[in-house]
PDB file of N, CA and C in Angstrom:
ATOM      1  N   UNK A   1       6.426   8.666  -0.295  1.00  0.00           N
ATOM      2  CA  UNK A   1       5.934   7.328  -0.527  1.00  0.00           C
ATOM      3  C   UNK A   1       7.110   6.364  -0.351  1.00  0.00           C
ATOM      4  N   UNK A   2       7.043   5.184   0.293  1.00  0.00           N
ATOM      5  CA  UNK A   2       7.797   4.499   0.732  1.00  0.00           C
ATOM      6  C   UNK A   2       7.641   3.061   0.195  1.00  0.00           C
ATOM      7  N   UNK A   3       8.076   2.169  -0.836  1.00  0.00           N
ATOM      8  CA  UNK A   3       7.722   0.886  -1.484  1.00  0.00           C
ATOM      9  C   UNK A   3       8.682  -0.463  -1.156  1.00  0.00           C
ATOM     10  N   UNK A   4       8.068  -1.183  -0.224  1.00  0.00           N
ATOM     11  CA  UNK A   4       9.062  -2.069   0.251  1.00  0.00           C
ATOM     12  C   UNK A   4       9.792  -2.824  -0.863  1.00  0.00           C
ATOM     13  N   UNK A   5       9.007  -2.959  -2.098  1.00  0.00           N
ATOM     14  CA  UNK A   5       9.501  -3.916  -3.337  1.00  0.00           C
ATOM     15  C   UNK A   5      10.303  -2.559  -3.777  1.00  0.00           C
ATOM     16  N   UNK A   6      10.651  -1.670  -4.076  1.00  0.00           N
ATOM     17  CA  UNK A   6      11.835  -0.398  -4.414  1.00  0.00           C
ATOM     18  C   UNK A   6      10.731  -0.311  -6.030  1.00  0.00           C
ATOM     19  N   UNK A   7      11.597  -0.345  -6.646  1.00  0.00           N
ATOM     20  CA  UNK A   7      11.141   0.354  -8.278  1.00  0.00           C
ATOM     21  C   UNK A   7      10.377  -1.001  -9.358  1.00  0.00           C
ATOM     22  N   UNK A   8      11.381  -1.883  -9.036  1.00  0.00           N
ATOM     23  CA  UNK A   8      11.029  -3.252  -9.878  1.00  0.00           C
ATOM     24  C   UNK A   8      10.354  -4.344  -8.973  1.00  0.00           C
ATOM     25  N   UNK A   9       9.373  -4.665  -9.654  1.00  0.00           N
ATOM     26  CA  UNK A   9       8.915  -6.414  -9.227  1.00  0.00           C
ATOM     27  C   UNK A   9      10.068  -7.043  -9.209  1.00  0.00           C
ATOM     28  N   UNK A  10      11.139  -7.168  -9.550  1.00  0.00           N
ATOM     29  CA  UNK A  10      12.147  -8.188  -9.726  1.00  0.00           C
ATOM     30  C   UNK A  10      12.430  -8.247  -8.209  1.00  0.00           C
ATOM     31  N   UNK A  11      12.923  -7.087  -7.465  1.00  0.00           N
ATOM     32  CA  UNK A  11      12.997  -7.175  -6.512  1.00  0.00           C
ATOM     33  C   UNK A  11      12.582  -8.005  -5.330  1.00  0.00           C
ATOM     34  N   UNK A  12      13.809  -8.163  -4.864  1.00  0.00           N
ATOM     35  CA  UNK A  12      13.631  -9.394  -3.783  1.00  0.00           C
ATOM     36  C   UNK A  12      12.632  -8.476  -2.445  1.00  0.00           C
ATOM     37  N   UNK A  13      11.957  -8.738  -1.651  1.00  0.00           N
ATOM     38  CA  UNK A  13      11.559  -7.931  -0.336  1.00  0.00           C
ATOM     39  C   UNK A  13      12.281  -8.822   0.783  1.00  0.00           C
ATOM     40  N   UNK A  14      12.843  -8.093   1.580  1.00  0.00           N
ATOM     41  CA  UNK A  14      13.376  -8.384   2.728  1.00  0.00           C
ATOM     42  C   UNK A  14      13.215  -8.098   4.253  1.00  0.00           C
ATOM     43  N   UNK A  15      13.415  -9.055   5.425  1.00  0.00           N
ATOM     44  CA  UNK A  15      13.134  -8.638   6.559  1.00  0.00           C
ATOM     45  C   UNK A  15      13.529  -7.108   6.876  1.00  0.00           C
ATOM     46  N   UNK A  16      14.725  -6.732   6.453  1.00  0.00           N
ATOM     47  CA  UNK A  16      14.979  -4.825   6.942  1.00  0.00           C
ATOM     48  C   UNK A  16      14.215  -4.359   6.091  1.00  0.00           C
ATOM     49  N   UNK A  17      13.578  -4.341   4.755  1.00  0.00           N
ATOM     50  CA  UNK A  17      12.839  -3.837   3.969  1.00  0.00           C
ATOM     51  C   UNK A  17      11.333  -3.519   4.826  1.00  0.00           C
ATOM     52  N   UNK A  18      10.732  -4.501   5.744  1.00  0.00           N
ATOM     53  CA  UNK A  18       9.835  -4.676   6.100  1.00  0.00           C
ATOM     54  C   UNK A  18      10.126  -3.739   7.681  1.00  0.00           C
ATOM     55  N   UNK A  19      10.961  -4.177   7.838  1.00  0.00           N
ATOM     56  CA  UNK A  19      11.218  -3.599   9.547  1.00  0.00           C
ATOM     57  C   UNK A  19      11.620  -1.435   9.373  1.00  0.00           C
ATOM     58  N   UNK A  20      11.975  -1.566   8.159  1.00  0.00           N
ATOM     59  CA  UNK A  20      12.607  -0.201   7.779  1.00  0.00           C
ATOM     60  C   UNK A  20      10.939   0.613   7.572  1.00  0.00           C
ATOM     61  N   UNK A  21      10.109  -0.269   7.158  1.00  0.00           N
ATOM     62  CA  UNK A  21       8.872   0.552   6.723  1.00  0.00           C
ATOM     63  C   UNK A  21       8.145   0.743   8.059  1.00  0.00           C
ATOM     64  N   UNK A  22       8.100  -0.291   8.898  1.00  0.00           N
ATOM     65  CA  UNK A  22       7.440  -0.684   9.943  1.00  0.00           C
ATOM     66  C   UNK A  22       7.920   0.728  11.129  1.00  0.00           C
ATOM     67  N   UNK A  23       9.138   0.950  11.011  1.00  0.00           N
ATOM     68  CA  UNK A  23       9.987   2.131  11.557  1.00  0.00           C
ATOM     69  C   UNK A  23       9.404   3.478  11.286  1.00  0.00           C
ATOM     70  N   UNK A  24       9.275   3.747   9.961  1.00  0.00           N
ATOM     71  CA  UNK A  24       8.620   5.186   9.208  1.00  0.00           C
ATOM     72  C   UNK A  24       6.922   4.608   9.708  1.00  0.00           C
ATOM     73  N   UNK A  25       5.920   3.764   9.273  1.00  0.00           N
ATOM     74  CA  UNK A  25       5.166   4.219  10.164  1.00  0.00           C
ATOM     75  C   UNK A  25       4.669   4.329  11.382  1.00  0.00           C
ATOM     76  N   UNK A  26       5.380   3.838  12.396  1.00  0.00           N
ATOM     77  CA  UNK A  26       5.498   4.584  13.655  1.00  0.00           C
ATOM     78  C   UNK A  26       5.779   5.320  14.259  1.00  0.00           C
ATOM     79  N   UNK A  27       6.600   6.000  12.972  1.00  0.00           N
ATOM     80  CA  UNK A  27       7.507   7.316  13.621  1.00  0.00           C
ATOM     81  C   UNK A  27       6.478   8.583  13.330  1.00  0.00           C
ATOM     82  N   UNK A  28       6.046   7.618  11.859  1.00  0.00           N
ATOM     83  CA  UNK A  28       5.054   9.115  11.515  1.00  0.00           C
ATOM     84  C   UNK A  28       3.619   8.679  11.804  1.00  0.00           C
ATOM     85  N   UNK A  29       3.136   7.942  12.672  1.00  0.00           N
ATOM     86  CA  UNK A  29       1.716   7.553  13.179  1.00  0.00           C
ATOM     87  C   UNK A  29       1.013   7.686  11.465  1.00  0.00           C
ATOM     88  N   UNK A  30       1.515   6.715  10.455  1.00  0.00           N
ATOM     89  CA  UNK A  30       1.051   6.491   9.128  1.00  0.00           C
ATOM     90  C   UNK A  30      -0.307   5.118   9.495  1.00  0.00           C
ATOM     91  N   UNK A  31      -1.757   5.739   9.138  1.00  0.00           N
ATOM     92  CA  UNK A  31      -2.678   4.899  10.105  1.00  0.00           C
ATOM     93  C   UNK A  31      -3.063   3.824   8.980  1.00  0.00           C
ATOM     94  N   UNK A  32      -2.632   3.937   7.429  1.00  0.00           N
ATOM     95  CA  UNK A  32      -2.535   3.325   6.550  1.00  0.00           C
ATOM     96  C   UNK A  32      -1.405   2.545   5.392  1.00  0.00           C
ATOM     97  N   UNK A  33      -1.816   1.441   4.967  1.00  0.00           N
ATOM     98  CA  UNK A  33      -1.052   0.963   3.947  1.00  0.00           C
ATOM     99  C   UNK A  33      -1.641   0.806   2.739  1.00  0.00           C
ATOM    100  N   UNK A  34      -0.969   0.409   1.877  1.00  0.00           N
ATOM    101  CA  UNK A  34      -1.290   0.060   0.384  1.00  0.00           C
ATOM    102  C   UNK A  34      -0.884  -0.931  -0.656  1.00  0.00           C
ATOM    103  N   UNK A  35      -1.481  -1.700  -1.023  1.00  0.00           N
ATOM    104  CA  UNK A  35      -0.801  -2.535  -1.936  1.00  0.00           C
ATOM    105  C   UNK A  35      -0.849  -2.525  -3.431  1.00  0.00           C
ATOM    106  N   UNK A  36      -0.235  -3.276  -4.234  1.00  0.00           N
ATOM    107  CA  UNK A  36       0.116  -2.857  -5.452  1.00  0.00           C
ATOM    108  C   UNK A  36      -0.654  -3.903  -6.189  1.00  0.00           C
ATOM    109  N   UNK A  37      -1.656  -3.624  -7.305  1.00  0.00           N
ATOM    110  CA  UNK A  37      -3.032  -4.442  -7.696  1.00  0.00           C
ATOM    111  C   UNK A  37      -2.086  -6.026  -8.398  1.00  0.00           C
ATOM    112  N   UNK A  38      -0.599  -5.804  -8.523  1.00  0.00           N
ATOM    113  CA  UNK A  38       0.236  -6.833  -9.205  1.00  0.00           C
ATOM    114  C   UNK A  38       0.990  -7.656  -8.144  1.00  0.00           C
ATOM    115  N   UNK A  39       1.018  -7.502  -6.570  1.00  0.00           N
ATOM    116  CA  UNK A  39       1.848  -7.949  -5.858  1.00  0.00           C
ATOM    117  C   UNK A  39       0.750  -8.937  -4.795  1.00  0.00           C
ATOM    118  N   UNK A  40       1.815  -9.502  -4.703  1.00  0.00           N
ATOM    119  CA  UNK A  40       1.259 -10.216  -2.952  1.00  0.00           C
ATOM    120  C   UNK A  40       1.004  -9.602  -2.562  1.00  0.00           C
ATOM    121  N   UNK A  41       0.265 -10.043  -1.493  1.00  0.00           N
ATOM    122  CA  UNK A  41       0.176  -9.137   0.319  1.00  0.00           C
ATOM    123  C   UNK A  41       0.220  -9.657   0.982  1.00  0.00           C
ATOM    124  N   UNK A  42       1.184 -10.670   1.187  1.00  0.00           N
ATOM    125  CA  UNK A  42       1.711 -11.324   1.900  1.00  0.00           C
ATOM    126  C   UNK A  42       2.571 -10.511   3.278  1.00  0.00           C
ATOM    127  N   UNK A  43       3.895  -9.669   2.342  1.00  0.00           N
ATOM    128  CA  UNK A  43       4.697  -8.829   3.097  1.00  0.00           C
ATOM    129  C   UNK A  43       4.115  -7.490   3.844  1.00  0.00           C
ATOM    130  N   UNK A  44       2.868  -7.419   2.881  1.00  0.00           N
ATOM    131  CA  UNK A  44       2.161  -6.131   3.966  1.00  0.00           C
ATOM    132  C   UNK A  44       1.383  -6.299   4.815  1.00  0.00           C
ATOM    133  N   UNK A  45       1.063  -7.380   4.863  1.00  0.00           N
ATOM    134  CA  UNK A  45       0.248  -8.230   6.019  1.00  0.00           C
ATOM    135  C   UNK A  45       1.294  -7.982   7.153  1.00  0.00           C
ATOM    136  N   UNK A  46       2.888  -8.532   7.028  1.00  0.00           N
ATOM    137  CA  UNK A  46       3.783  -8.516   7.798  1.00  0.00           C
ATOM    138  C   UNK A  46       3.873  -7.319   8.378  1.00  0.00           C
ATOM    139  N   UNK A  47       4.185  -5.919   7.343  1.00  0.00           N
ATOM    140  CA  UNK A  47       4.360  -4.698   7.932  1.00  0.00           C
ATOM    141  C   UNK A  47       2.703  -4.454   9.182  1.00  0.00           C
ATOM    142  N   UNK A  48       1.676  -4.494   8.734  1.00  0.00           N
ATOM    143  CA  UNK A  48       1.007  -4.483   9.327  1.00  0.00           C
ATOM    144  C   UNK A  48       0.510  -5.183  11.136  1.00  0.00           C
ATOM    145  N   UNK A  49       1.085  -6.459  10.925  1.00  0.00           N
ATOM    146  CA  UNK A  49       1.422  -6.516  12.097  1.00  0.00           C
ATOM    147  C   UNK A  49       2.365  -6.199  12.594  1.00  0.00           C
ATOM    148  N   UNK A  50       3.372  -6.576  12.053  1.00  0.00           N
ATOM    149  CA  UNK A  50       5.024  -5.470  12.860  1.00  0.00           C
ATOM    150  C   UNK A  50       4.687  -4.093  13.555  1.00  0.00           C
ATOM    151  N   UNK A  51       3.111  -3.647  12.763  1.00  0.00           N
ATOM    152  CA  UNK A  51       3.182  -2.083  13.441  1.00  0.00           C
ATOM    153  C   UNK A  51       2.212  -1.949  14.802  1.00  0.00           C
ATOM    154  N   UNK A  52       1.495  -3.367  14.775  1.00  0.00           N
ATOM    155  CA  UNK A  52       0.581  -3.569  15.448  1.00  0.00           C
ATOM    156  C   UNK A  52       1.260  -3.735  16.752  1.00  0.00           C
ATOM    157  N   UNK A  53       2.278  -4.630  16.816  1.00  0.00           N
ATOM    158  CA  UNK A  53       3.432  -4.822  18.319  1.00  0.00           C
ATOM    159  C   UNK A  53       3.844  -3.723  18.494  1.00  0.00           C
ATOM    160  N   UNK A  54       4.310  -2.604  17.707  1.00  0.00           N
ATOM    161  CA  UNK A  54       4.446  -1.583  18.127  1.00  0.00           C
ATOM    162  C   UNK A  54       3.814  -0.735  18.878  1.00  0.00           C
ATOM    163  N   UNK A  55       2.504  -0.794  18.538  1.00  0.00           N
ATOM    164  CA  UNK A  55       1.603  -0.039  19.566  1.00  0.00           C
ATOM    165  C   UNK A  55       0.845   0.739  18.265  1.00  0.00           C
ATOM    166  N   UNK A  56       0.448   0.564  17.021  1.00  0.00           N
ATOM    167  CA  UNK A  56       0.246   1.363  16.046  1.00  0.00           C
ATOM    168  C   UNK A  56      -0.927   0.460  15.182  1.00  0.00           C
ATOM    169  N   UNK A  57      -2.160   0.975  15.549  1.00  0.00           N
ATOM    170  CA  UNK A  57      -2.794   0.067  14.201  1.00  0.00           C
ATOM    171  C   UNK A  57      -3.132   0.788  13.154  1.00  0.00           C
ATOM    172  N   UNK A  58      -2.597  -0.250  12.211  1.00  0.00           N
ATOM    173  CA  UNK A  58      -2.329   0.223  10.612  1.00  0.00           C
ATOM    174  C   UNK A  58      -3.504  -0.663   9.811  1.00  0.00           C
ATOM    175  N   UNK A  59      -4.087   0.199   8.773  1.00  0.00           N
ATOM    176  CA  UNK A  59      -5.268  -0.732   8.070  1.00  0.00           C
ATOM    177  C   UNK A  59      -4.614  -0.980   6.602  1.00  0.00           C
ATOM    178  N   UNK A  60      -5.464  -1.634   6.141  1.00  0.00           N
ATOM    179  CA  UNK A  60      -4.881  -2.043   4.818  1.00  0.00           C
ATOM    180  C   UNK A  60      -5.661  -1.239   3.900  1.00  0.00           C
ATOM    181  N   UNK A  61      -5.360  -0.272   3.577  1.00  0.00           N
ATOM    182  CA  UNK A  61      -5.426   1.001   3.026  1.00  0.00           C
ATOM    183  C   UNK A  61      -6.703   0.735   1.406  1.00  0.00           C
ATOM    184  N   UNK A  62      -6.292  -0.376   1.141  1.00  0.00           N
ATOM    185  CA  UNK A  62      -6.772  -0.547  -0.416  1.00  0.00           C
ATOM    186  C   UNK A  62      -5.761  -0.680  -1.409  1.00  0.00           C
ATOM    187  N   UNK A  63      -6.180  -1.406  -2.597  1.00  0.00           N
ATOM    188  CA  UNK A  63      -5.228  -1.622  -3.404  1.00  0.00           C
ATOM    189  C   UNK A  63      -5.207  -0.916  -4.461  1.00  0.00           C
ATOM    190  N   UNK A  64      -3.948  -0.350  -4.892  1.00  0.00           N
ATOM    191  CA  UNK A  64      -3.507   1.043  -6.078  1.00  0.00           C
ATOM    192  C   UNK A  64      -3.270  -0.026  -7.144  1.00  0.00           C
ATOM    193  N   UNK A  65      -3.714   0.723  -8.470  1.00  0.00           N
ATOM    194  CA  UNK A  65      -2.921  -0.017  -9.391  1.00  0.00           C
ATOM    195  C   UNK A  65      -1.123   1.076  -9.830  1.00  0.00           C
ATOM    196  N   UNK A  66      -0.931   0.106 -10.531  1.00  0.00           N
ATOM    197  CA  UNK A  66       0.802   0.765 -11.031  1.00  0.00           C
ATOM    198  C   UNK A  66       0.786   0.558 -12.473  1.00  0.00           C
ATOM    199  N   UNK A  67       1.443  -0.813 -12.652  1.00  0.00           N
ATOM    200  CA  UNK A  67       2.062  -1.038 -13.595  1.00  0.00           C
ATOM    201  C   UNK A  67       0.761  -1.534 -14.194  1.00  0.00           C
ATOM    202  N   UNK A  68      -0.438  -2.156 -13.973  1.00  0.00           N
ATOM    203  CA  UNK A  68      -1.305  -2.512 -14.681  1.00  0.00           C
ATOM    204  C   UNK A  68      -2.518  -1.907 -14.310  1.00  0.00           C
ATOM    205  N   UNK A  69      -3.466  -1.754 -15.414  1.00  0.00           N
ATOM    206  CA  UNK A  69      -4.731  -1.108 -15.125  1.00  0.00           C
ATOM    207  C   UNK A  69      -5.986  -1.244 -14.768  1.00  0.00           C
ATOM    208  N   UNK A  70      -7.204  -1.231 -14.055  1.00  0.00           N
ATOM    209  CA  UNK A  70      -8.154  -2.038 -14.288  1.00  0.00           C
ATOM    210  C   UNK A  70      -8.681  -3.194 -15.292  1.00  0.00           C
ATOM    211  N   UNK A  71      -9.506  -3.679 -14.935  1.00  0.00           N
ATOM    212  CA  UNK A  71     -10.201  -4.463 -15.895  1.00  0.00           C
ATOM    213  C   UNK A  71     -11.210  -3.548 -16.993  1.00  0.00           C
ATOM    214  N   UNK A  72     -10.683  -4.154 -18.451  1.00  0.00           N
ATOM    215  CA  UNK A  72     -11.412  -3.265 -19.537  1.00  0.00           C
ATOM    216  C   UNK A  72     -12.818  -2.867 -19.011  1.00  0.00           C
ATOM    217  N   UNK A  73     -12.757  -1.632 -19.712  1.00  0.00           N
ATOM    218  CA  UNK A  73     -14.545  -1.295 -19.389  1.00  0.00           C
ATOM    219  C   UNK A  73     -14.798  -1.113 -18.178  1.00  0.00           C
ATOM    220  N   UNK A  74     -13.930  -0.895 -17.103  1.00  0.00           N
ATOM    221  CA  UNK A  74     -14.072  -0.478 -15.964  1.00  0.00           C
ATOM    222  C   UNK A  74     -13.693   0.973 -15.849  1.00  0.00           C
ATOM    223  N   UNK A  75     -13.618   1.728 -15.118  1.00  0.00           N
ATOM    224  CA  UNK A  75     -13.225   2.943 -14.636  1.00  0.00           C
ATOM    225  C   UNK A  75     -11.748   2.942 -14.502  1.00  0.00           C
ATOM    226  N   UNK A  76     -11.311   2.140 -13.987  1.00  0.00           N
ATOM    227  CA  UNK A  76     -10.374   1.564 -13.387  1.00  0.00           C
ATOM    228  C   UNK A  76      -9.193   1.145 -14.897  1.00  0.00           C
ATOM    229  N   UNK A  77      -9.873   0.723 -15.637  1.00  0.00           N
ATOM    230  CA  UNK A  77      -9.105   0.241 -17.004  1.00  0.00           C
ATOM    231  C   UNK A  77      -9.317   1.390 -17.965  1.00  0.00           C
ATOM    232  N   UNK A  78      -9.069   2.548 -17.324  1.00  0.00           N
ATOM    233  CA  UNK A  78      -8.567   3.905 -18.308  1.00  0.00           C
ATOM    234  C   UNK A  78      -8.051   4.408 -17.484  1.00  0.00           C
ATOM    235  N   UNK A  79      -6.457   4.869 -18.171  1.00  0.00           N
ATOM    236  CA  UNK A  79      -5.567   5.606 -17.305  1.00  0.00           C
ATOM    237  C   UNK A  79      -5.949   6.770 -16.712  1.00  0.00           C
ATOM    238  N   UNK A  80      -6.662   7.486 -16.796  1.00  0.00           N
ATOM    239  CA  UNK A  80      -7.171   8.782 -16.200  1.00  0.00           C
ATOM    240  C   UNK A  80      -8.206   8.166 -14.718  1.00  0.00           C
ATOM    241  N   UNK A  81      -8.718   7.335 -15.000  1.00  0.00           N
ATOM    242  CA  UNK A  81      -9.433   6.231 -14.396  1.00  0.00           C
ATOM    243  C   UNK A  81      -8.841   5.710 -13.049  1.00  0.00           C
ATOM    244  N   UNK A  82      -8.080   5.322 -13.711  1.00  0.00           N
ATOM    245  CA  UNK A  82      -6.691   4.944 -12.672  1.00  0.00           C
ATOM    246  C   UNK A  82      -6.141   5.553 -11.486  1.00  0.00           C
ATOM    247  N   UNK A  83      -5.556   6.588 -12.213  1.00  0.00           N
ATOM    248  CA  UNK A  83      -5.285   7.708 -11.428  1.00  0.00           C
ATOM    249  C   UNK A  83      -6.271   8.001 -10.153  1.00  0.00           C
ATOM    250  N   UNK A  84      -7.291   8.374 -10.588  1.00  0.00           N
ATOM    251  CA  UNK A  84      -8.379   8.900 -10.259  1.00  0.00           C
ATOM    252  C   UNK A  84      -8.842   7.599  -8.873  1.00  0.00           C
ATOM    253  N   UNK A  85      -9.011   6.230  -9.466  1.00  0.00           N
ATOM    254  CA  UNK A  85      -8.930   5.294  -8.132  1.00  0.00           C
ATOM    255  C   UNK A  85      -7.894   5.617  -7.045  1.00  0.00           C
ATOM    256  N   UNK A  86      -6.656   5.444  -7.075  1.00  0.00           N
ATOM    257  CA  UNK A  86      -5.712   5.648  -6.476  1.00  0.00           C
ATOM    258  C   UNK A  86      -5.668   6.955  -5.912  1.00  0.00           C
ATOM    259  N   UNK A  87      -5.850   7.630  -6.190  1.00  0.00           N
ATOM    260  CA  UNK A  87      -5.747   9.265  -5.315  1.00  0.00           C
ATOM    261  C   UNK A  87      -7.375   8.973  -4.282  1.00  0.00           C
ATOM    262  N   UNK A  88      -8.206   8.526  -5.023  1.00  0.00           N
ATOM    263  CA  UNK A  88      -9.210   8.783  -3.965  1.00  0.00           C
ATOM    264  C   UNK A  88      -9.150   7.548  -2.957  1.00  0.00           C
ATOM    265  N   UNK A  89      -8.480   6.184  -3.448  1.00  0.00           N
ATOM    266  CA  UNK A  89      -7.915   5.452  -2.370  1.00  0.00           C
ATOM    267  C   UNK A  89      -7.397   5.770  -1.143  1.00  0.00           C
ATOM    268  N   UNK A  90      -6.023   6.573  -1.474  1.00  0.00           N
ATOM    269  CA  UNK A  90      -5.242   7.011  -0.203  1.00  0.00           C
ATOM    270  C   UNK A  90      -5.967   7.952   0.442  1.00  0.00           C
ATOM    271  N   UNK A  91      -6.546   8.775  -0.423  1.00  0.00           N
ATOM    272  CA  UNK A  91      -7.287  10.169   0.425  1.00  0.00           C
ATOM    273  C   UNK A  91      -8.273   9.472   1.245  1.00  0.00           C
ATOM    274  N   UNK A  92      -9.353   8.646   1.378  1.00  0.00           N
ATOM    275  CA  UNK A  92      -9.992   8.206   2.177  1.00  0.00           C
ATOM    276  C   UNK A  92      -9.351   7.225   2.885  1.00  0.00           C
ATOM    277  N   UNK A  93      -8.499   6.424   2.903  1.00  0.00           N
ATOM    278  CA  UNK A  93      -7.711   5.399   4.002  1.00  0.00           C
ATOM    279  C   UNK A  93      -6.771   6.421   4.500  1.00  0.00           C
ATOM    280  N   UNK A  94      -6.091   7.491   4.483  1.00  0.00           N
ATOM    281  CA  UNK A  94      -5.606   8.352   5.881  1.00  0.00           C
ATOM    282  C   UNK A  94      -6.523   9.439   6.181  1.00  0.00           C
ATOM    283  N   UNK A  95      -7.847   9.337   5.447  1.00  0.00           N
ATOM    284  CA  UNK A  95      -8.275  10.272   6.708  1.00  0.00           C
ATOM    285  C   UNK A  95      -9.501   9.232   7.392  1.00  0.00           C
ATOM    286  N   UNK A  96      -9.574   8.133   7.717  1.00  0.00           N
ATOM    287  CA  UNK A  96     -10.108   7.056   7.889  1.00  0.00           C
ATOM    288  C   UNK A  96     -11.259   6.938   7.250  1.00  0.00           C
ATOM    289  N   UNK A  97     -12.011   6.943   6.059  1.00  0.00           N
ATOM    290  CA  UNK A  97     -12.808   6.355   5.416  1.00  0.00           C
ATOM    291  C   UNK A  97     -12.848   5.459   4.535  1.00  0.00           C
ATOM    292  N   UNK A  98     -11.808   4.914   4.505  1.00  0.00           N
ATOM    293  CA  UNK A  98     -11.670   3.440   3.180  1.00  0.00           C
ATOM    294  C   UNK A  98     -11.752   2.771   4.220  1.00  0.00           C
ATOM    295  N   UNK A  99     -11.202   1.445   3.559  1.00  0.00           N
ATOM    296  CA  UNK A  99     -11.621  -0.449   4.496  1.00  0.00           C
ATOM    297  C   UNK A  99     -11.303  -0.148   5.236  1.00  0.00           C
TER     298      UNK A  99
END
């Protein structure tokens, strides 16, 4: 797993941050991305086209939570819940059945 923001939100994201990811998925024909239910998507919009000039179309995978959880009373707002979104997120956006 590869996170252009690194470990902390504090973190600044940067053009090599973006170009470094944009690199790994073309190298590894990665046909998806992901965003973080607390961040922009601003910068993955970017990676996404960066991969697109490449010759690589990349979808926007769906959004994982991390640091925060669904909304109460959702599926999604119990950590087991959670989990459970996110694994079946990625599993259907690389084998192409999510957005």
């Amino acid at each position: 797993m590869v996170g252009l923001q690194g470990l902390s939100t504090e973190d600044e994201i940067g053009i090599s941050d973006i170009d470094d990811t944009i690199a790994i998925l073309t190298e590894y024909k990665i046909p998806a991305v992901f965003v973080e239910s607390s961040i922009n998507q601003s910068s993955i919009k970017a990676v996404i086209e960066g991969a697109g000039k490449q010759g690589l179309d990349v979808k926007l995978g769906g959004e994982l939570f991390s640091d925060a959880m669904g909304d109460a009373g959702t599926t999604e707002g119990t950590y087991i819940g959670m989990y459970k979104h996110n694994v079946n997120t990625i599993h259907d956006a690389l084998l192409g059945e999510g957005n």
